[in-house]
PDB file of N, CA and C in Angstrom:
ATOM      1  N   UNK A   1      -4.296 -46.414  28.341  1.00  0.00           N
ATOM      2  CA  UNK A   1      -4.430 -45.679  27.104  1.00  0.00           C
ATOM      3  C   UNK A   1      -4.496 -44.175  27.370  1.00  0.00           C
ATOM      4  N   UNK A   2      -5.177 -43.855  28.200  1.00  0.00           N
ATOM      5  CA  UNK A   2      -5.336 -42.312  28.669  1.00  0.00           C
ATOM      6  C   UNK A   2      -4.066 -42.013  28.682  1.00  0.00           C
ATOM      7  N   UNK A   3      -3.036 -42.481  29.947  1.00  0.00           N
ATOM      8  CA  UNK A   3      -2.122 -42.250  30.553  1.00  0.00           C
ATOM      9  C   UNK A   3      -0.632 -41.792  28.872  1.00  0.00           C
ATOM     10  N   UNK A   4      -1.137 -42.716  28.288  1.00  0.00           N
ATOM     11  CA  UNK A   4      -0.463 -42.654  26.753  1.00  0.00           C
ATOM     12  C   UNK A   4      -0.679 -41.105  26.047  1.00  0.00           C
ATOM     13  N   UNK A   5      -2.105 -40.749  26.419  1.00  0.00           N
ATOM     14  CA  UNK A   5      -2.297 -39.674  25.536  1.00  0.00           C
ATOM     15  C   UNK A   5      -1.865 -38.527  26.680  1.00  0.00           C
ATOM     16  N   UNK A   6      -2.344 -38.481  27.195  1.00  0.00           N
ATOM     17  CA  UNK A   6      -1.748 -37.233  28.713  1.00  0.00           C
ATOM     18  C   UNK A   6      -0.534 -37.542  28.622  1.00  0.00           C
ATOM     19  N   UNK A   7       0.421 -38.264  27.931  1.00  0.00           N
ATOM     20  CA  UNK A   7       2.042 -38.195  28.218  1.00  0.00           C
ATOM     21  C   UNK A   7       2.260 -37.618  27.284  1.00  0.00           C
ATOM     22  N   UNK A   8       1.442 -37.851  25.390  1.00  0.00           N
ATOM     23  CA  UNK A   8       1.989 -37.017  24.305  1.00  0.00           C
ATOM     24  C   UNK A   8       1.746 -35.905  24.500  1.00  0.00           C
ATOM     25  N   UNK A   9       0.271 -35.438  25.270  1.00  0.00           N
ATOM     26  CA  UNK A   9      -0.403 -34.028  25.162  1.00  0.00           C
ATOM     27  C   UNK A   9       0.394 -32.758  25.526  1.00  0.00           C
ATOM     28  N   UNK A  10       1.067 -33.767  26.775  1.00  0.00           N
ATOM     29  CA  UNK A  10       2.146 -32.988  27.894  1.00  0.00           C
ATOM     30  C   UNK A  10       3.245 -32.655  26.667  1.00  0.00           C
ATOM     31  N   UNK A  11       4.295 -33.591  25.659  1.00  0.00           N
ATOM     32  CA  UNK A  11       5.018 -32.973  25.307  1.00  0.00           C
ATOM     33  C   UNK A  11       5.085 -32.275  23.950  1.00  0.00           C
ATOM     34  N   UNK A  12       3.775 -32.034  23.832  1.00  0.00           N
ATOM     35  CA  UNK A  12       3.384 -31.625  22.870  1.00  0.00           C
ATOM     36  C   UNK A  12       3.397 -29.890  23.210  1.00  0.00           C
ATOM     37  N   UNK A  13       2.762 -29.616  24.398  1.00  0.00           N
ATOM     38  CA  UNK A  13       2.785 -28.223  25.395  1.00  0.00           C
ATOM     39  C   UNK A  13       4.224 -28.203  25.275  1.00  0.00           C
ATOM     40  N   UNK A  14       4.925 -28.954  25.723  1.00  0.00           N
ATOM     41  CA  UNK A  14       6.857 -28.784  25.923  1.00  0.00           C
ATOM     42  C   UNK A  14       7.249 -27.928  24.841  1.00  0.00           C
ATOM     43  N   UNK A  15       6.841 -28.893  23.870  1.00  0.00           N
ATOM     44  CA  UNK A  15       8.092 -28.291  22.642  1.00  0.00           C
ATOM     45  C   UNK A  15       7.128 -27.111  21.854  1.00  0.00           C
ATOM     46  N   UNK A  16       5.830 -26.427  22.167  1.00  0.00           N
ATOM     47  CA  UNK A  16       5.466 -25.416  21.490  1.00  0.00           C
ATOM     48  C   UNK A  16       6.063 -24.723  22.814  1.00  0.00           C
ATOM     49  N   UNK A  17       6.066 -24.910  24.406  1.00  0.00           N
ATOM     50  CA  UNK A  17       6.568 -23.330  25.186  1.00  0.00           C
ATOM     51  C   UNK A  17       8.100 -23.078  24.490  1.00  0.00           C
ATOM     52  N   UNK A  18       9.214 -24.450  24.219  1.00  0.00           N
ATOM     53  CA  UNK A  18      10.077 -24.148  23.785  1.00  0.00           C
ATOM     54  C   UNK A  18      10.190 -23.400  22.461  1.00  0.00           C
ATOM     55  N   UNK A  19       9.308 -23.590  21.339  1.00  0.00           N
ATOM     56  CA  UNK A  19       9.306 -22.978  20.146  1.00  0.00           C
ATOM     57  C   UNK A  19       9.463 -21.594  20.297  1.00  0.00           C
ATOM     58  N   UNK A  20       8.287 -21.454  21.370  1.00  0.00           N
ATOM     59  CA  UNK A  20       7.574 -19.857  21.568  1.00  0.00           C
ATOM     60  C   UNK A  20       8.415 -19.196  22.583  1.00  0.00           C
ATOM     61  N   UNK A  21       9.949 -20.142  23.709  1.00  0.00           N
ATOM     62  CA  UNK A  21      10.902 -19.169  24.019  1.00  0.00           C
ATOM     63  C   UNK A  21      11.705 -18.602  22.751  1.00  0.00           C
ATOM     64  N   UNK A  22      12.356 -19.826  22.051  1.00  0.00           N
ATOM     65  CA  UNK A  22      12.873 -19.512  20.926  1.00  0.00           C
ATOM     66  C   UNK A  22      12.366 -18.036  20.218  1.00  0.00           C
ATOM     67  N   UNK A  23      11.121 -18.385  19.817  1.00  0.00           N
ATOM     68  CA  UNK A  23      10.759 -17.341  18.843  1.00  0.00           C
ATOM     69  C   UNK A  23      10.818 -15.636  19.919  1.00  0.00           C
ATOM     70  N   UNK A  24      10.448 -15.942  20.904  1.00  0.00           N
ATOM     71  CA  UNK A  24      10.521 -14.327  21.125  1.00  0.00           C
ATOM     72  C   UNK A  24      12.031 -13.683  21.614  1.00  0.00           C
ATOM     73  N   UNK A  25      12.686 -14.427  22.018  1.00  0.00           N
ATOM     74  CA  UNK A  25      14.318 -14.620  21.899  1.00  0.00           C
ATOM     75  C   UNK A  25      14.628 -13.530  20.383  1.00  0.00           C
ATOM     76  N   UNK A  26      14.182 -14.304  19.181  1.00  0.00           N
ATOM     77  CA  UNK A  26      14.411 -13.756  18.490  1.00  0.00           C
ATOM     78  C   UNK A  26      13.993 -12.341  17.924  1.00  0.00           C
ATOM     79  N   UNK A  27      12.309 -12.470  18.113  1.00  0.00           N
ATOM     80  CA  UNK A  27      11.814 -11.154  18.826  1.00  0.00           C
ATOM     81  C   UNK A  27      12.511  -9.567  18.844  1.00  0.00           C
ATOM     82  N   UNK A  28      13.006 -10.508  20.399  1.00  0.00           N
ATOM     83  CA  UNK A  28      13.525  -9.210  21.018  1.00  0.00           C
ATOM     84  C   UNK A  28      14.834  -9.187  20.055  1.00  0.00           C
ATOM     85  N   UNK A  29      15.664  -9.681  19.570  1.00  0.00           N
ATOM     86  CA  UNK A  29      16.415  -9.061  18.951  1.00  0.00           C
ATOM     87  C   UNK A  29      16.755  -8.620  18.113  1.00  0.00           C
ATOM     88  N   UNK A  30      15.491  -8.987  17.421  1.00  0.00           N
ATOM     89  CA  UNK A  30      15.037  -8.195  16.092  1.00  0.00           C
ATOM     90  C   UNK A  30      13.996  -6.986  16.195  1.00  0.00           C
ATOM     91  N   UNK A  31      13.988  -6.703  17.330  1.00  0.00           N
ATOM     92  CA  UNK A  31      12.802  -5.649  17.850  1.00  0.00           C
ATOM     93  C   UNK A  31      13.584  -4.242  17.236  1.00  0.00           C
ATOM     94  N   UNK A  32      12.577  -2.902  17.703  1.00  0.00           N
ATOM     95  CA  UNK A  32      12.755  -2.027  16.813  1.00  0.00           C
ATOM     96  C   UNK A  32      14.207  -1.191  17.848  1.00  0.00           C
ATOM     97  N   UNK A  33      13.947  -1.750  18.669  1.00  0.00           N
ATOM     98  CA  UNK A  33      15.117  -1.166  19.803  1.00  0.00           C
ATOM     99  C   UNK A  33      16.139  -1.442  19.273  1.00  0.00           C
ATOM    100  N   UNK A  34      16.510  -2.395  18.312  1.00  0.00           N
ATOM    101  CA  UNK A  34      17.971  -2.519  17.921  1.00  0.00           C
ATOM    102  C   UNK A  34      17.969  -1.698  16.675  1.00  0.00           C
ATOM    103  N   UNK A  35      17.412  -0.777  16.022  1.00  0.00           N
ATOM    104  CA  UNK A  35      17.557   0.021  15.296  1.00  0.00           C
ATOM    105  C   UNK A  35      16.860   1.302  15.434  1.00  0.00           C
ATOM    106  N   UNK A  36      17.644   2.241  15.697  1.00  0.00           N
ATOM    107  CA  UNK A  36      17.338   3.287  16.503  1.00  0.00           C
ATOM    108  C   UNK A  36      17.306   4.251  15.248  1.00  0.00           C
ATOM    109  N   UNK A  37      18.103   4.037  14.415  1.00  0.00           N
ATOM    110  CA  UNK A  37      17.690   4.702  12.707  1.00  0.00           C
ATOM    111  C   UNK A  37      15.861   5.023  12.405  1.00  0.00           C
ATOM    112  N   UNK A  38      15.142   3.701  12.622  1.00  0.00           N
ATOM    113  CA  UNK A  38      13.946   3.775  12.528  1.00  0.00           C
ATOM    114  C   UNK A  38      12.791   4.581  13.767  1.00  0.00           C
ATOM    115  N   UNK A  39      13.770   4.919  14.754  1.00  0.00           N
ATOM    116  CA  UNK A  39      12.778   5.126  15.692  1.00  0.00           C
ATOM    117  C   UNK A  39      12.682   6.960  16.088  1.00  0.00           C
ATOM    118  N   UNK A  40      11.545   7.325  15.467  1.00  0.00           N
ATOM    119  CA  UNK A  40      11.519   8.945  15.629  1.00  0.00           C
ATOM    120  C   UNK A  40      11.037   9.657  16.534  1.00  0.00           C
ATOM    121  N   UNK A  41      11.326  10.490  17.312  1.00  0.00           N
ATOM    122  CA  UNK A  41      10.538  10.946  18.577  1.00  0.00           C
ATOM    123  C   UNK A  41       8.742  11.243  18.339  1.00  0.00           C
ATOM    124  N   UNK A  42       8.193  11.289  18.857  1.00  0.00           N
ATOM    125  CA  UNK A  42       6.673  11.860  18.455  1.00  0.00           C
ATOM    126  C   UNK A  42       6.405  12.666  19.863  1.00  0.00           C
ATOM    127  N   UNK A  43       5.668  13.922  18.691  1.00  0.00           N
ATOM    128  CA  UNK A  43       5.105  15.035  19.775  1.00  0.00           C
ATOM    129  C   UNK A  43       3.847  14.947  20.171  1.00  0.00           C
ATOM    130  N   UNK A  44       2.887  15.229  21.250  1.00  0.00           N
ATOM    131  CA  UNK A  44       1.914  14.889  21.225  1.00  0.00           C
ATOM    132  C   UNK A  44       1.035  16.580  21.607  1.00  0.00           C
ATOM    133  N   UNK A  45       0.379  16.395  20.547  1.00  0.00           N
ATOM    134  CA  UNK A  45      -0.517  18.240  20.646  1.00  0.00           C
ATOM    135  C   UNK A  45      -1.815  18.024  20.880  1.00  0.00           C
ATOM    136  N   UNK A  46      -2.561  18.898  21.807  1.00  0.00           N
ATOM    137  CA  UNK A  46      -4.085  19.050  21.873  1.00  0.00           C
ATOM    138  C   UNK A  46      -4.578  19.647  20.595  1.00  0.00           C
ATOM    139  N   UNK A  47      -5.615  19.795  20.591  1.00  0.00           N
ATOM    140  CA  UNK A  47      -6.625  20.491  18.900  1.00  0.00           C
ATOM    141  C   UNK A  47      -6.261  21.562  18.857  1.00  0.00           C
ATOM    142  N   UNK A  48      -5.731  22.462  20.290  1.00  0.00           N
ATOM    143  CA  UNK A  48      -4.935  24.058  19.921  1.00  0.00           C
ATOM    144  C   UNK A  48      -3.397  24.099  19.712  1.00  0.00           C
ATOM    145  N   UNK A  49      -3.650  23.377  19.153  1.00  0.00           N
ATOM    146  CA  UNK A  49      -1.881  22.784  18.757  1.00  0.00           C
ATOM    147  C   UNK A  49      -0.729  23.633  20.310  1.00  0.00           C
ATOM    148  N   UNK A  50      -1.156  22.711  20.857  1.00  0.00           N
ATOM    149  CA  UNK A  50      -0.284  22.647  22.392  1.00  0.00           C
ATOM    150  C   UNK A  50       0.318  21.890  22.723  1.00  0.00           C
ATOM    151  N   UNK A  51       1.582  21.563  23.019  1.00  0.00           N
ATOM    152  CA  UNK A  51       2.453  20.595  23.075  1.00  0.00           C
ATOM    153  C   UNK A  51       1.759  20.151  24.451  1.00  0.00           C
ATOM    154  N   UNK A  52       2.021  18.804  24.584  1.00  0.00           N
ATOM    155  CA  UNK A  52       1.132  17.718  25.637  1.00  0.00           C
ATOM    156  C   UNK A  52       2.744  17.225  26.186  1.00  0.00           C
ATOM    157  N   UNK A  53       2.964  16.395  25.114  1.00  0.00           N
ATOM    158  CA  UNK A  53       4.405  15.421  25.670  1.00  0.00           C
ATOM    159  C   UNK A  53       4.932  15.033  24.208  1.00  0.00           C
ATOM    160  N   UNK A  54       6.106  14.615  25.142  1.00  0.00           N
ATOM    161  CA  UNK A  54       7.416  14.330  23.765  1.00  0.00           C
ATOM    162  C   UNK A  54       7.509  12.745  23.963  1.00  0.00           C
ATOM    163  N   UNK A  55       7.566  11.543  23.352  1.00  0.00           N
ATOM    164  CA  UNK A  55       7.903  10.583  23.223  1.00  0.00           C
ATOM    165  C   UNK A  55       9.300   9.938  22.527  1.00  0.00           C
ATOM    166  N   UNK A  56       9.714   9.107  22.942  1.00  0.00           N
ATOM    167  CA  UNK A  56      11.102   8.280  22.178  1.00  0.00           C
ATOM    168  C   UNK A  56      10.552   7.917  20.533  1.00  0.00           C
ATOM    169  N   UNK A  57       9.159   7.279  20.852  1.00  0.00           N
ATOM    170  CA  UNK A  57       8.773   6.538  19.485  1.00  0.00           C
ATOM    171  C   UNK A  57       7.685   6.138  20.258  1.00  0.00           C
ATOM    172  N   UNK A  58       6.440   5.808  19.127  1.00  0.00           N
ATOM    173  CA  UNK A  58       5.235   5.297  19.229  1.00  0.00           C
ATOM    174  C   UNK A  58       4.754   3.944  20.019  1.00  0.00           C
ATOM    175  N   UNK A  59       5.669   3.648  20.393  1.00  0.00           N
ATOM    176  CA  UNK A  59       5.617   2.121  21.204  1.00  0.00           C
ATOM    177  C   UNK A  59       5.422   3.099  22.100  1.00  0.00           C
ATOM    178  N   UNK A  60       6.558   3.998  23.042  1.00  0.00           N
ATOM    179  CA  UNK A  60       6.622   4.513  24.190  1.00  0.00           C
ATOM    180  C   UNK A  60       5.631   5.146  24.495  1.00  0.00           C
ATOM    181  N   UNK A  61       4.814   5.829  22.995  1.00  0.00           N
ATOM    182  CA  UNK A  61       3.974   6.977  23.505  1.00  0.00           C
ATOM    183  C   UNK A  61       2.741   5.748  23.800  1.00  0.00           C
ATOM    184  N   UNK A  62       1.994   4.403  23.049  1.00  0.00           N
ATOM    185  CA  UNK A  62       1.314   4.133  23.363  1.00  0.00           C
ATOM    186  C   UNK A  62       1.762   3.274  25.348  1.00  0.00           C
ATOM    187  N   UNK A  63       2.557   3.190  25.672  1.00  0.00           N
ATOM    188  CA  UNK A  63       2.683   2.559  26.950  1.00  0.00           C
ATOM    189  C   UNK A  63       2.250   3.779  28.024  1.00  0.00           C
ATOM    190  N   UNK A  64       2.919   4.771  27.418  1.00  0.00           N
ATOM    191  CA  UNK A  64       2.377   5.819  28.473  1.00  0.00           C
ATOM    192  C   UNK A  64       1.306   6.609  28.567  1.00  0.00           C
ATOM    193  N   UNK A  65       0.157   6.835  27.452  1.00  0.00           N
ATOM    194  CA  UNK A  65      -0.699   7.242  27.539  1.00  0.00           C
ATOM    195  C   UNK A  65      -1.975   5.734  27.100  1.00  0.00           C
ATOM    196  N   UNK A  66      -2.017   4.556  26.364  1.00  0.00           N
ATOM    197  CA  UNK A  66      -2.691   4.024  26.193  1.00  0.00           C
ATOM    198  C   UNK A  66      -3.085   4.002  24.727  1.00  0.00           C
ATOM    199  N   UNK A  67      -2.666   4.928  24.155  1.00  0.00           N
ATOM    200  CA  UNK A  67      -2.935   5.216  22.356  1.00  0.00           C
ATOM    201  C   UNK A  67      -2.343   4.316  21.827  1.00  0.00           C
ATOM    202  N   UNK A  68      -3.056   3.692  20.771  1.00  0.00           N
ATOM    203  CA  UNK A  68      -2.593   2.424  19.925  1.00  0.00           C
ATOM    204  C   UNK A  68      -1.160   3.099  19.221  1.00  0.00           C
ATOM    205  N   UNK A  69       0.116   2.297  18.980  1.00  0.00           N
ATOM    206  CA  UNK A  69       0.892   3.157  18.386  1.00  0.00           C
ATOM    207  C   UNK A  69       1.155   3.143  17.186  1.00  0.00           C
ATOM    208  N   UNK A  70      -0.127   1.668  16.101  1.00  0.00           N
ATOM    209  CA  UNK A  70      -1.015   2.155  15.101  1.00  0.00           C
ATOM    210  C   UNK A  70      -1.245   3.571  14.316  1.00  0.00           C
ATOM    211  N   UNK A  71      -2.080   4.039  15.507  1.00  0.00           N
ATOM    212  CA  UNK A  71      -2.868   4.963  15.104  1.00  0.00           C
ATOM    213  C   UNK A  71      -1.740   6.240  15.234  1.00  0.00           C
ATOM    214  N   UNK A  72      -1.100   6.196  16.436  1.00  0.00           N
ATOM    215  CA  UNK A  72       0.122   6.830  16.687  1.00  0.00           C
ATOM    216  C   UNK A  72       0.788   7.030  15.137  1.00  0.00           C
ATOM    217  N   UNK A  73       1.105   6.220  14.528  1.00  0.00           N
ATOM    218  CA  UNK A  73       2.036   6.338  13.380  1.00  0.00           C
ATOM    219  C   UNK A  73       1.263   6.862  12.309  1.00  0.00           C
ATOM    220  N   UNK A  74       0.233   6.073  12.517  1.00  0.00           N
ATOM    221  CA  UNK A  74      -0.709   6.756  11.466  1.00  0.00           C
ATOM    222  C   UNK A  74      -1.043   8.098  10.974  1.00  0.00           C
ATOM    223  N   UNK A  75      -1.268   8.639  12.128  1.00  0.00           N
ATOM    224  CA  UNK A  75      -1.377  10.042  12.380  1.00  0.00           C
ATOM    225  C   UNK A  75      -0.113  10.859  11.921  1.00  0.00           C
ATOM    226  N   UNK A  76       1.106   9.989  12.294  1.00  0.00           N
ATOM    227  CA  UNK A  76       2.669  11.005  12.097  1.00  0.00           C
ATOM    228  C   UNK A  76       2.587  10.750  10.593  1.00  0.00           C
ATOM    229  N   UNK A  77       2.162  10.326   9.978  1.00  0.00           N
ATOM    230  CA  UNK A  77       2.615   9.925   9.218  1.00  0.00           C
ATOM    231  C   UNK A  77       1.515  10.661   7.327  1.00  0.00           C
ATOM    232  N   UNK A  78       0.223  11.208   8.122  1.00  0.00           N
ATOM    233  CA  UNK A  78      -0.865  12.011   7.179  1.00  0.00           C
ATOM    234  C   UNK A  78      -2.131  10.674   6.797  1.00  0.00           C
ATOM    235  N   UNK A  79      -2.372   9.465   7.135  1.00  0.00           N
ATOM    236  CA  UNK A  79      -3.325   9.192   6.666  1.00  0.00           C
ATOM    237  C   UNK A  79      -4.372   9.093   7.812  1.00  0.00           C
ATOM    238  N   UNK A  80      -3.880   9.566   9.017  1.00  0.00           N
ATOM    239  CA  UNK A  80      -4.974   9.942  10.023  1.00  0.00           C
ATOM    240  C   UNK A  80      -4.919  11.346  10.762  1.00  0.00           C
ATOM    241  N   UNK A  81      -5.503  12.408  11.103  1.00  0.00           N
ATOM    242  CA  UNK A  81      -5.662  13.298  11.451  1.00  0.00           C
ATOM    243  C   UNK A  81      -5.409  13.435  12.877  1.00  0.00           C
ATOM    244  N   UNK A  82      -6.107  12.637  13.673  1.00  0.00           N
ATOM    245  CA  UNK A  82      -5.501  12.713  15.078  1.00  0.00           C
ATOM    246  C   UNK A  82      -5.811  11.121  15.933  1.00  0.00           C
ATOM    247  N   UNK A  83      -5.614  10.460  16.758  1.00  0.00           N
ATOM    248  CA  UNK A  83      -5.324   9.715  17.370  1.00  0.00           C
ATOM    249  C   UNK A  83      -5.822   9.738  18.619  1.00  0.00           C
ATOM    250  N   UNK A  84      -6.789   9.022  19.449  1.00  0.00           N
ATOM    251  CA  UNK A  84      -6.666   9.272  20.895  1.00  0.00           C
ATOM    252  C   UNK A  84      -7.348  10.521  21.040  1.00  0.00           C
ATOM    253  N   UNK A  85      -7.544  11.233  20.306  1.00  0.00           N
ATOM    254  CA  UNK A  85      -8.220  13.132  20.564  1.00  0.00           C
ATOM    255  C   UNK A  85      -7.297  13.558  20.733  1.00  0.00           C
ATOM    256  N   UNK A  86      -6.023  13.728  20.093  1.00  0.00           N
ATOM    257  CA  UNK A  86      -4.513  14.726  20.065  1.00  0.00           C
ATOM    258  C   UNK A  86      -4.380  13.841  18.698  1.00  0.00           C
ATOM    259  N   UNK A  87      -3.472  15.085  18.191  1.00  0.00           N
ATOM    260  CA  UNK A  87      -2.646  15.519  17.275  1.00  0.00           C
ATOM    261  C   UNK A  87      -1.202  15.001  17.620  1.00  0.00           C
ATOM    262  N   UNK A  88      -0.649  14.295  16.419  1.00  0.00           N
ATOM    263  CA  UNK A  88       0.744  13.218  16.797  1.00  0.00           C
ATOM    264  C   UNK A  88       1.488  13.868  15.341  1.00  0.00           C
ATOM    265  N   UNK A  89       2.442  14.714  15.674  1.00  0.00           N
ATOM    266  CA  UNK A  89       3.536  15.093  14.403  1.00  0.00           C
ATOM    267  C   UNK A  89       4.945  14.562  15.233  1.00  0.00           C
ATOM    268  N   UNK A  90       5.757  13.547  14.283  1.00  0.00           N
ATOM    269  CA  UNK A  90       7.050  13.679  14.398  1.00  0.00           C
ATOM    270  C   UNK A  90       8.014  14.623  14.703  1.00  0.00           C
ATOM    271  N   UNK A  91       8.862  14.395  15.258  1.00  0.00           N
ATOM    272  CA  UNK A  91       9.553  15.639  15.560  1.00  0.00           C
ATOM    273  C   UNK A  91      10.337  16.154  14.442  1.00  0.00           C
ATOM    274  N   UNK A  92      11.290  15.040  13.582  1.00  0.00           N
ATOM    275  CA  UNK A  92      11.767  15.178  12.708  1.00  0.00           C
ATOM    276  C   UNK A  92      11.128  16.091  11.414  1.00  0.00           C
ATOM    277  N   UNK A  93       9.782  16.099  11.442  1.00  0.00           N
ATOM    278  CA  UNK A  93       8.922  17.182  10.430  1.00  0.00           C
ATOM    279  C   UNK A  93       8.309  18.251  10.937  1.00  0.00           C
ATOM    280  N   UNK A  94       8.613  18.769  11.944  1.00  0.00           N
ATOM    281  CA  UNK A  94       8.803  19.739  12.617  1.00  0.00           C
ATOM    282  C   UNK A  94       9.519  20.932  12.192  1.00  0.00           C
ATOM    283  N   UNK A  95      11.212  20.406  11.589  1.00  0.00           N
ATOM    284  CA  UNK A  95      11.978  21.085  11.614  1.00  0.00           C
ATOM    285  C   UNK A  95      11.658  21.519  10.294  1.00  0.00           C
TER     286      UNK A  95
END
């Protein structure tokens, strides 16, 4: 009887790892990388408005410094002030 249930349990694990290749398969190709329309550079400024670093987009800036890219957007965007202790303006509102 055990041996019965340790055989469903097992393909029960099977077909959710398969679900969950499936799904991130799709994921990635629905990720924001395939639309580059949506993706805006972000600047990153200290409190004396000093340029720090330039980012691709808020994913990138949180991989390279650790800043949620949440709060990242948040910030570009006016309903948060600063992020991380820097100041995050788009580049595009810059100009």
């Amino acid at each position: 009887m055990w041996l019965l249930t340790l055989f469903f349990l097992l393909m029960g694990f099977l077909i959710m790892a398969k679900n969950k290749e499936s799904f991130i398969e799709k994921y990635r190709y629905l990720s924001h990388k395939n639309y580059p329309k949506y993706r805006y550079k972000v600047i990153m400024f200290d409190k004396k408005n000093k340029v720090i670093g330039v980012f691709l987009d808020s994913v990138d800036a949180e991989k390279k410094t650790g800043i949620c890219s949440r709060n990242i957007r948040n910030c570009c965007t006016g309903n948060r002030k600063s992020a991380g202790g820097y100041i995050w303006k788009r580049e595009k509102d810059l100009k």
